[in-house]
C-alpha atoms as a PDB file:
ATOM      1  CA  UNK A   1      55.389  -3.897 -20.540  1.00  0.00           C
ATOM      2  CA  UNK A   2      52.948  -6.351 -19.130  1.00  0.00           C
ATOM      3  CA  UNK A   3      49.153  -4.623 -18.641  1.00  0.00           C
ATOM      4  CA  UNK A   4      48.981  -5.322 -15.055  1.00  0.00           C
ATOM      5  CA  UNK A   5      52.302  -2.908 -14.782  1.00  0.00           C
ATOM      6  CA  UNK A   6      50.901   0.064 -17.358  1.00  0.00           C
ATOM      7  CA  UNK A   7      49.053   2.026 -14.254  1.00  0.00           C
ATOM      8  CA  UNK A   8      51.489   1.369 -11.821  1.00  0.00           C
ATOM      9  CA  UNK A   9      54.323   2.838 -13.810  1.00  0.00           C
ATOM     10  CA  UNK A  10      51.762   5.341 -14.643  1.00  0.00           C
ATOM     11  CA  UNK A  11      50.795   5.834 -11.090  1.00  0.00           C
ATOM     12  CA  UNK A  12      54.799   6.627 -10.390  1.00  0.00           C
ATOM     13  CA  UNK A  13      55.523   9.154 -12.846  1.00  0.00           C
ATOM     14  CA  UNK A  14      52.342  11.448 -11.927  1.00  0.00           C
ATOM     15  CA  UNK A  15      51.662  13.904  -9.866  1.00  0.00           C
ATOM     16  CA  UNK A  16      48.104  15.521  -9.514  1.00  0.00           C
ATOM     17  CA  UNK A  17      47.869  19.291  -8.652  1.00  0.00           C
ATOM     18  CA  UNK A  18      44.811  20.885  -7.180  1.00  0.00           C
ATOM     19  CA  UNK A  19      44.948  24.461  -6.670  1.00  0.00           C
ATOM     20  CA  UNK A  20      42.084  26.599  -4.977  1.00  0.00           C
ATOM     21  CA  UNK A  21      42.154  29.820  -5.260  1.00  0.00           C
ATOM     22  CA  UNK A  22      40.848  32.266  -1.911  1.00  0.00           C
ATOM     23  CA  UNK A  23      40.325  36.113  -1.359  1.00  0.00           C
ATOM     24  CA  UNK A  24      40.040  38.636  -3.546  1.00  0.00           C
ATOM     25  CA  UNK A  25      43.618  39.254  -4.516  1.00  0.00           C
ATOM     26  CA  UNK A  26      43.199  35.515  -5.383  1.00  0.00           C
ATOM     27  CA  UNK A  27      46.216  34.616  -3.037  1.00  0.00           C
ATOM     28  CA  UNK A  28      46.756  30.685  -3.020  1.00  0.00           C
ATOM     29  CA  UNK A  29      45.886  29.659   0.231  1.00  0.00           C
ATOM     30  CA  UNK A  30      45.005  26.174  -0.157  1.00  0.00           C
ATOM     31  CA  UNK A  31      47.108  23.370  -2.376  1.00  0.00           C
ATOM     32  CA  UNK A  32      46.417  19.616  -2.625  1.00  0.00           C
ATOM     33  CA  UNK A  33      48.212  16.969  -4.864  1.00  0.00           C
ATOM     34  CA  UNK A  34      47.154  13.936  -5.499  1.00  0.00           C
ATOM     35  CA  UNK A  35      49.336  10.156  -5.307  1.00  0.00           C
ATOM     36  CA  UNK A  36      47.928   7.858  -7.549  1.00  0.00           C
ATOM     37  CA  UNK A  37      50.728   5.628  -7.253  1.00  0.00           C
ATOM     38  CA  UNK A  38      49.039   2.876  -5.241  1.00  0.00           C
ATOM     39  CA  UNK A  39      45.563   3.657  -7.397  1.00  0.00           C
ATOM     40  CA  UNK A  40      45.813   0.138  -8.889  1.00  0.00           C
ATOM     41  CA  UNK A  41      45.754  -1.053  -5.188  1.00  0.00           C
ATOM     42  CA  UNK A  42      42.737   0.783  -4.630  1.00  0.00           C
ATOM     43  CA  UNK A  43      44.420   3.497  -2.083  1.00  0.00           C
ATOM     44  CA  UNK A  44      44.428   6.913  -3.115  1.00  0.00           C
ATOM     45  CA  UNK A  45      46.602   9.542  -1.497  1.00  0.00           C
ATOM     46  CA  UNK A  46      46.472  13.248  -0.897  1.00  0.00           C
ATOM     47  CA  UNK A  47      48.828  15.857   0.501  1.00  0.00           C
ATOM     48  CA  UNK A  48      46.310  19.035   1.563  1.00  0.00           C
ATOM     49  CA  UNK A  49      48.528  22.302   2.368  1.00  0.00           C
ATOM     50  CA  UNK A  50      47.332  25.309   3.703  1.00  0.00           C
ATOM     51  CA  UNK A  51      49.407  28.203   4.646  1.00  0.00           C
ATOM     52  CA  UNK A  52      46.818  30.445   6.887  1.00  0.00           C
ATOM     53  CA  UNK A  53      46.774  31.928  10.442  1.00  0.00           C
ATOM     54  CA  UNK A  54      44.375  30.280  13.081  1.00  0.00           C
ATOM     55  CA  UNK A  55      44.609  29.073  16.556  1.00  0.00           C
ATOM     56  CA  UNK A  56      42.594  25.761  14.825  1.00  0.00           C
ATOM     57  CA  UNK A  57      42.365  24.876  11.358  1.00  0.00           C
ATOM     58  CA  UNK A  58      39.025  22.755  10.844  1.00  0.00           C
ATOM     59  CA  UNK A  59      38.947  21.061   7.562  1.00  0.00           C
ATOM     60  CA  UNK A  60      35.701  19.664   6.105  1.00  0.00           C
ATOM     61  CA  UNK A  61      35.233  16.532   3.557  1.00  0.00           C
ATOM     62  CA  UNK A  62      32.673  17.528   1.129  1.00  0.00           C
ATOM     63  CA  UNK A  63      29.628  16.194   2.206  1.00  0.00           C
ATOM     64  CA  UNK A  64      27.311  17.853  -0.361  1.00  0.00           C
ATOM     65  CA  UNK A  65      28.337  16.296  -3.808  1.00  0.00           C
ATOM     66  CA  UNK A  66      26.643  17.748  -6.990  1.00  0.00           C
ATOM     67  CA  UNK A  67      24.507  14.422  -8.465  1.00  0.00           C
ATOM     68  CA  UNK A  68      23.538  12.424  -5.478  1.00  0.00           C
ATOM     69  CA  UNK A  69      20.988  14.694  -3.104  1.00  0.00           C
ATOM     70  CA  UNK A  70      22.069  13.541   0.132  1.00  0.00           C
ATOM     71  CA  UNK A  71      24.955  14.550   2.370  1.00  0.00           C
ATOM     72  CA  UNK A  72      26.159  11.539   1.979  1.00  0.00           C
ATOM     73  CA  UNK A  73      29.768  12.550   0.995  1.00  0.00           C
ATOM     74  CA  UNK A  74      31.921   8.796   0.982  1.00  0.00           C
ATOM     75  CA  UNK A  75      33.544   9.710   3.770  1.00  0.00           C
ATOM     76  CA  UNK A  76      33.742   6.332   5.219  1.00  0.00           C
ATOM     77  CA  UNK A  77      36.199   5.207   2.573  1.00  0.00           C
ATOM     78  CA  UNK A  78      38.994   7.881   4.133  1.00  0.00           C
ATOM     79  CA  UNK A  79      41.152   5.930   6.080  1.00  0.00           C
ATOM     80  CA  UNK A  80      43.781   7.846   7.180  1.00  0.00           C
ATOM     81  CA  UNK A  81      43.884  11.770   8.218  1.00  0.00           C
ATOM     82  CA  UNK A  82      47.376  12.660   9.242  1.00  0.00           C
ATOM     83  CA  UNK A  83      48.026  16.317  10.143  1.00  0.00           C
ATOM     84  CA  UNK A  84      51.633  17.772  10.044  1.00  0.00           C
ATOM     85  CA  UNK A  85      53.144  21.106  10.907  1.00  0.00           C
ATOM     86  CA  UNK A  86      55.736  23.088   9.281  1.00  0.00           C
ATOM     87  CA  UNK A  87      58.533  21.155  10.218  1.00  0.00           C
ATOM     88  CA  UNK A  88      57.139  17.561   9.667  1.00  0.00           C
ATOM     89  CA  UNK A  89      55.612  17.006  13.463  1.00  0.00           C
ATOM     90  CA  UNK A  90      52.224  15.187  13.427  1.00  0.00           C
ATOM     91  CA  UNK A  91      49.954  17.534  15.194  1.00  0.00           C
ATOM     92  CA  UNK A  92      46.773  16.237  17.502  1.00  0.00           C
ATOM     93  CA  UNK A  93      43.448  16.692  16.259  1.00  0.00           C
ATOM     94  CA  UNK A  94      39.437  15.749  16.906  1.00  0.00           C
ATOM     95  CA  UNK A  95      36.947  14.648  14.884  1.00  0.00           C
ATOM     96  CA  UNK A  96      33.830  16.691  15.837  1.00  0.00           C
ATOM     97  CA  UNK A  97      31.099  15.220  18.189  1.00  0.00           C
ATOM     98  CA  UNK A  98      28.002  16.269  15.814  1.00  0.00           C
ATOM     99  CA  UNK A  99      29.475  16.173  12.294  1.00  0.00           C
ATOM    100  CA  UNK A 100      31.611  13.894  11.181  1.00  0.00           C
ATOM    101  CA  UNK A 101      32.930  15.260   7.947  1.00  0.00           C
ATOM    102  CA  UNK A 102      34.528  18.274  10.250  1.00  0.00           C
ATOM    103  CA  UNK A 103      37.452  17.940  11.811  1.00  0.00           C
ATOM    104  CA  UNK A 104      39.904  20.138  14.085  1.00  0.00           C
ATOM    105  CA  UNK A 105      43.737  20.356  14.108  1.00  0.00           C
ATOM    106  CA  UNK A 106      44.681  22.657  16.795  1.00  0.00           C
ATOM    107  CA  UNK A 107      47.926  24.825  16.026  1.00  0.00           C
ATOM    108  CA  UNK A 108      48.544  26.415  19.460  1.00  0.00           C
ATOM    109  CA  UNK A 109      51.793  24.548  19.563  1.00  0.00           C
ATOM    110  CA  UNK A 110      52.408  23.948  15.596  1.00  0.00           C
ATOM    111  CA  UNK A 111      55.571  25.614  13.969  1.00  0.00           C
ATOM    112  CA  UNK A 112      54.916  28.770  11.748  1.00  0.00           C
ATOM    113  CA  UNK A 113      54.092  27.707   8.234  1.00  0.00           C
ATOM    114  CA  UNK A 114      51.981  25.794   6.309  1.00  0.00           C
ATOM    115  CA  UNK A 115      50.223  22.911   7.732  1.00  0.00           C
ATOM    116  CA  UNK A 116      49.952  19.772   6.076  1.00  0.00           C
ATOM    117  CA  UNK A 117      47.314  17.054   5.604  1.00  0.00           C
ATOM    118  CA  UNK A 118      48.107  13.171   4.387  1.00  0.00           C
ATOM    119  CA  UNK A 119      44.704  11.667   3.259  1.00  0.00           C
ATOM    120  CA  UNK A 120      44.135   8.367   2.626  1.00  0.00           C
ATOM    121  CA  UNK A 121      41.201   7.179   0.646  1.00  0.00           C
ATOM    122  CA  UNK A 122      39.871   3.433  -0.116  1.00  0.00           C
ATOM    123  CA  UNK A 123      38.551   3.103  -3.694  1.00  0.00           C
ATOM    124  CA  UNK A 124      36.349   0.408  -5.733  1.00  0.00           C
ATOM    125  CA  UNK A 125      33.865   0.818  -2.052  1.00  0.00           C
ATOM    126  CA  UNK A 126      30.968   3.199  -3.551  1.00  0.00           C
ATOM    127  CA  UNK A 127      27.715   2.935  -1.808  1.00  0.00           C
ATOM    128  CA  UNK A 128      24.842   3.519  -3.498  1.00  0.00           C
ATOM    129  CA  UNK A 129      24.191   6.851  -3.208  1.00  0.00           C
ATOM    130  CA  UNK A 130      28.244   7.535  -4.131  1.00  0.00           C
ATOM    131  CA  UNK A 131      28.647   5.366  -6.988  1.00  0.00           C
ATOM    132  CA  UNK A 132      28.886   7.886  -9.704  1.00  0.00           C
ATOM    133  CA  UNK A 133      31.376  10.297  -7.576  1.00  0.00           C
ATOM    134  CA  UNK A 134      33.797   7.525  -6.092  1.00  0.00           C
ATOM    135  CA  UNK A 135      37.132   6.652  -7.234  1.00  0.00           C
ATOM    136  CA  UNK A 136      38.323   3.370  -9.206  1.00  0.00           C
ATOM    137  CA  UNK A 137      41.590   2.026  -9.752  1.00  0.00           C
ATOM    138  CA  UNK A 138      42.190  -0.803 -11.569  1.00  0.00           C
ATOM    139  CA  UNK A 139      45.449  -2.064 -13.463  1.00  0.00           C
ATOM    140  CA  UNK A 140      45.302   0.096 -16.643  1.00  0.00           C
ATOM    141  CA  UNK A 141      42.345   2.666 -15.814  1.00  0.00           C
ATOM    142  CA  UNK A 142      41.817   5.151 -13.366  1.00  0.00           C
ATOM    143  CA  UNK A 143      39.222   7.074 -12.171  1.00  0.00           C
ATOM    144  CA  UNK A 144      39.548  10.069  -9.817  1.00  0.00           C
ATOM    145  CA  UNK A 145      36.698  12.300  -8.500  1.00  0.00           C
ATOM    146  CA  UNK A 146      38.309  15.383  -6.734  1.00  0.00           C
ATOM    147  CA  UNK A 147      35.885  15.058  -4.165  1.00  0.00           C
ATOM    148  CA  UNK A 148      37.511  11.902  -2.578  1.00  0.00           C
ATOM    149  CA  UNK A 149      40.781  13.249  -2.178  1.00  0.00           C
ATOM    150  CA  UNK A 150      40.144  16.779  -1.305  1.00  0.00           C
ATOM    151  CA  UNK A 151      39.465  18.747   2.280  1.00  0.00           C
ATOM    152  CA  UNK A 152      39.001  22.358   2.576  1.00  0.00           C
ATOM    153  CA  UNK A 153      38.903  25.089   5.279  1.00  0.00           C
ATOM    154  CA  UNK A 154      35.831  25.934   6.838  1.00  0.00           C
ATOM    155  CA  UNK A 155      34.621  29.442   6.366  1.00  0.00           C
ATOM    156  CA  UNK A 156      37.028  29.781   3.412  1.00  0.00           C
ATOM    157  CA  UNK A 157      35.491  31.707   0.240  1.00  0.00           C
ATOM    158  CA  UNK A 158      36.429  30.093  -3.269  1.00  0.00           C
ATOM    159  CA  UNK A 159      36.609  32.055  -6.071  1.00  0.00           C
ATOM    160  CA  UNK A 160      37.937  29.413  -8.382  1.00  0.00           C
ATOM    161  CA  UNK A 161      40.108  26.368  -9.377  1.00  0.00           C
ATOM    162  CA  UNK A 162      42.587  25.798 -11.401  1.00  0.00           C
ATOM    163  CA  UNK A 163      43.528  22.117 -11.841  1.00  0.00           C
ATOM    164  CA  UNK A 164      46.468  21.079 -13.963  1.00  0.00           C
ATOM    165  CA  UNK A 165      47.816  17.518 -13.897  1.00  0.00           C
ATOM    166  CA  UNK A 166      51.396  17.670 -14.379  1.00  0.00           C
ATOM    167  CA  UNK A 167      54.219  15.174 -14.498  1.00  0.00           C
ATOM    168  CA  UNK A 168      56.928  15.745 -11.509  1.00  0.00           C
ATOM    169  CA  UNK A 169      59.284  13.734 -13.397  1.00  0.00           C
ATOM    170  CA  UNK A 170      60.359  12.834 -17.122  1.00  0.00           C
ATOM    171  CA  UNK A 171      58.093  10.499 -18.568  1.00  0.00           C
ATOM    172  CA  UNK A 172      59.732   7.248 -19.031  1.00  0.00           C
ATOM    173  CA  UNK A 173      60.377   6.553 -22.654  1.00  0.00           C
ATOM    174  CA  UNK A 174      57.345   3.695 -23.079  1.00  0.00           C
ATOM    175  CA  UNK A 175      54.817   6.749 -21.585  1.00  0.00           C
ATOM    176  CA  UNK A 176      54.589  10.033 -23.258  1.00  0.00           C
ATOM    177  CA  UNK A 177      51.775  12.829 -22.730  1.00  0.00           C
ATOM    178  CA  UNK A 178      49.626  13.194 -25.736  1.00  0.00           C
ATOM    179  CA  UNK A 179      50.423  17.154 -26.117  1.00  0.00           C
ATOM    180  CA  UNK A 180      54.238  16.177 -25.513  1.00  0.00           C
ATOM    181  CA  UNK A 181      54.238  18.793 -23.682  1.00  0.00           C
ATOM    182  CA  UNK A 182      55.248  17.175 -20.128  1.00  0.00           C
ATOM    183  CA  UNK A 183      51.251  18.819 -18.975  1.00  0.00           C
ATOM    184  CA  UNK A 184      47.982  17.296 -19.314  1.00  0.00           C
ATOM    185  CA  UNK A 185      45.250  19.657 -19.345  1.00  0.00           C
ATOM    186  CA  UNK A 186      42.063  18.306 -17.355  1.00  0.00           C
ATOM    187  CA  UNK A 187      38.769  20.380 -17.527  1.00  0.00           C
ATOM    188  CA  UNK A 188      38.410  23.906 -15.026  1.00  0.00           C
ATOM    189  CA  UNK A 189      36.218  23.230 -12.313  1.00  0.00           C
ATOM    190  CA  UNK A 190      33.935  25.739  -9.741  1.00  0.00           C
ATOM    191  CA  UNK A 191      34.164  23.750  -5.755  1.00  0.00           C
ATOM    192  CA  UNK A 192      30.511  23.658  -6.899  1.00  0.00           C
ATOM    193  CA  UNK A 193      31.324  20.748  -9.584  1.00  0.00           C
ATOM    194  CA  UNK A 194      34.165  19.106  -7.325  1.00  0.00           C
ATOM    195  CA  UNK A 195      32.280  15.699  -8.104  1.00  0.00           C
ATOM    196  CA  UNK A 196      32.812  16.127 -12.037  1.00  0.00           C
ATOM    197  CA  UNK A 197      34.759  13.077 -13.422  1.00  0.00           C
ATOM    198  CA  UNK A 198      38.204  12.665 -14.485  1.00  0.00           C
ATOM    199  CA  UNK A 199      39.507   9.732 -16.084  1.00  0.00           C
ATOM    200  CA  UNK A 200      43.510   8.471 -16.985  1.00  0.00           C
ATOM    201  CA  UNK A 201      43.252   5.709 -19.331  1.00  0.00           C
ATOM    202  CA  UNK A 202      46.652   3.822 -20.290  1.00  0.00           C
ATOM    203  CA  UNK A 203      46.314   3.075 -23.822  1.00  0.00           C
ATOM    204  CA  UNK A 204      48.578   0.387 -24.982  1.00  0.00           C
ATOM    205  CA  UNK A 205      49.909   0.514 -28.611  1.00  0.00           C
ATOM    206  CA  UNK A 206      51.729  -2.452 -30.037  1.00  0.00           C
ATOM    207  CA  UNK A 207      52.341  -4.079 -26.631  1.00  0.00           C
ATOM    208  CA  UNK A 208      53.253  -0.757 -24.461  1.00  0.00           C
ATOM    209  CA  UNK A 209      51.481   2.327 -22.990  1.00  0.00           C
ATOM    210  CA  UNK A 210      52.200   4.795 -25.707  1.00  0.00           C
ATOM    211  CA  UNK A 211      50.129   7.806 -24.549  1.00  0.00           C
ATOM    212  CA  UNK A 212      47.702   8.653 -21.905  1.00  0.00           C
ATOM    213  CA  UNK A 213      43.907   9.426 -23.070  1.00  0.00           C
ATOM    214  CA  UNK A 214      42.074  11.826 -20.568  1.00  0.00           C
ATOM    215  CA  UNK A 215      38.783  11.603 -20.458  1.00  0.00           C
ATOM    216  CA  UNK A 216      35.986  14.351 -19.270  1.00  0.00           C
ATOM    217  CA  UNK A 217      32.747  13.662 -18.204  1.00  0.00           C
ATOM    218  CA  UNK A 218      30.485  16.013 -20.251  1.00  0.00           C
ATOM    219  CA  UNK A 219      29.923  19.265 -18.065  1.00  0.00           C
ATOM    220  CA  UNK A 220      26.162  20.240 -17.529  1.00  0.00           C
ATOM    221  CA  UNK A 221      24.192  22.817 -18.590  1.00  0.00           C
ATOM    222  CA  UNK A 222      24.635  26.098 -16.294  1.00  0.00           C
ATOM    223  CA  UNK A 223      27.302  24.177 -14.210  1.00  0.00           C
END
């Protein structure tokens, strides 16, 4: 396998799950995986799903990210928002006047269900205040901070993440998962420490990607 193909076959065969957890009976309210397909491309793709009832949903891009002390959020690398209702119908929305990390997706006319966001992020463009909490792609390394790809509900209370990075298909036979066992376990994470790094290296071995090494980003004391 040549090296400029070892992400993108990489990139096909993952799937990134983000689950938040909301309310005290810790019902899952809010899901968003992650498309890493095009990562080499530098385009990063989310699917945010949230099953709730409101008149208006208004999602917010995190703004405040753990590391840089600004609310200065790289929002300007998102460069598509694409809402969709229960039955696949792109619903209207608005950016808000004052804030532009909020944004509102009425539902008056939406189908019951879950409604769906498609995100679309830019990578390799941090500034400098985002360079430690941006996302990379490059042909046999990526690196994903969940704060790029993720949007959540205003006014909704998190009581904790779980985030698992699991494979949607069979591996093919030149890619295996270290564990072998079809999961690979990335570090648990509070909303708090959304910026915290995750890395998916391709490793080659004799000439092919033989096994994926995930790297964590040390966690900080009292984080």
């Amino acid at each position: 396998m040549r090296a400029k193909d070892r992400f993108t076959t990489i990139g096909h065969v993952l799937a990134l799950g983000l689950f938040l957890v909301a309310s005290v009976e810790a019902k899952q309210v809010l899901t968003v995986h992650v498309d890493a397909t095009e990562l080499p491309r530098k385009l990063l793709r989310s699917r945010i799903e949230v099953d709730v009832d409101a008149d208006t949903l208004v999602f917010l891009y995190p703004k405040w990210i753990p590391g840089i002390h600004a609310p200065k959020g790289p929002i300007e690398n998102v460069a598509g928002f694409v809402p969709r209702d229960a039955q696949g119908q792109v619903l209207a929305w608005e950016r808000d006047g004052t804030d532009m990390f909020r944004f509102l997706v009425p539902r008056q006319e939406a189908a019951e269900g879950p409604t769906t966001v498609e995100l679309t992020y830019i990578t390799n463009q941090p500034s400098t205040n985002s360079r430690g909490v941006d996302a990379f792609g490059y042909r046999t390394l990526g690196i994903i901070n969940w704060n790029t790809v993720l949007l959540y509900l205003e006014g909704l209370k998190i009581v904790g993440i779980d985030d698992r990075v699991f494979t949607r298909e069979r591996l093919q036979a030149a890619v295996k998962a270290s564990k072998q066992t079809g999961q690979i376990e990335l570090l648990t994470l509070t909303l708090a420490y959304a910026g915290g790094h995750q890395y998916l290296h391709a490793v080659p071995v004799e000439g092919r990607v033989d096994r994926l090494e995930q790297i964590v980003a040390p966690r900080r004391p009292g984080v």
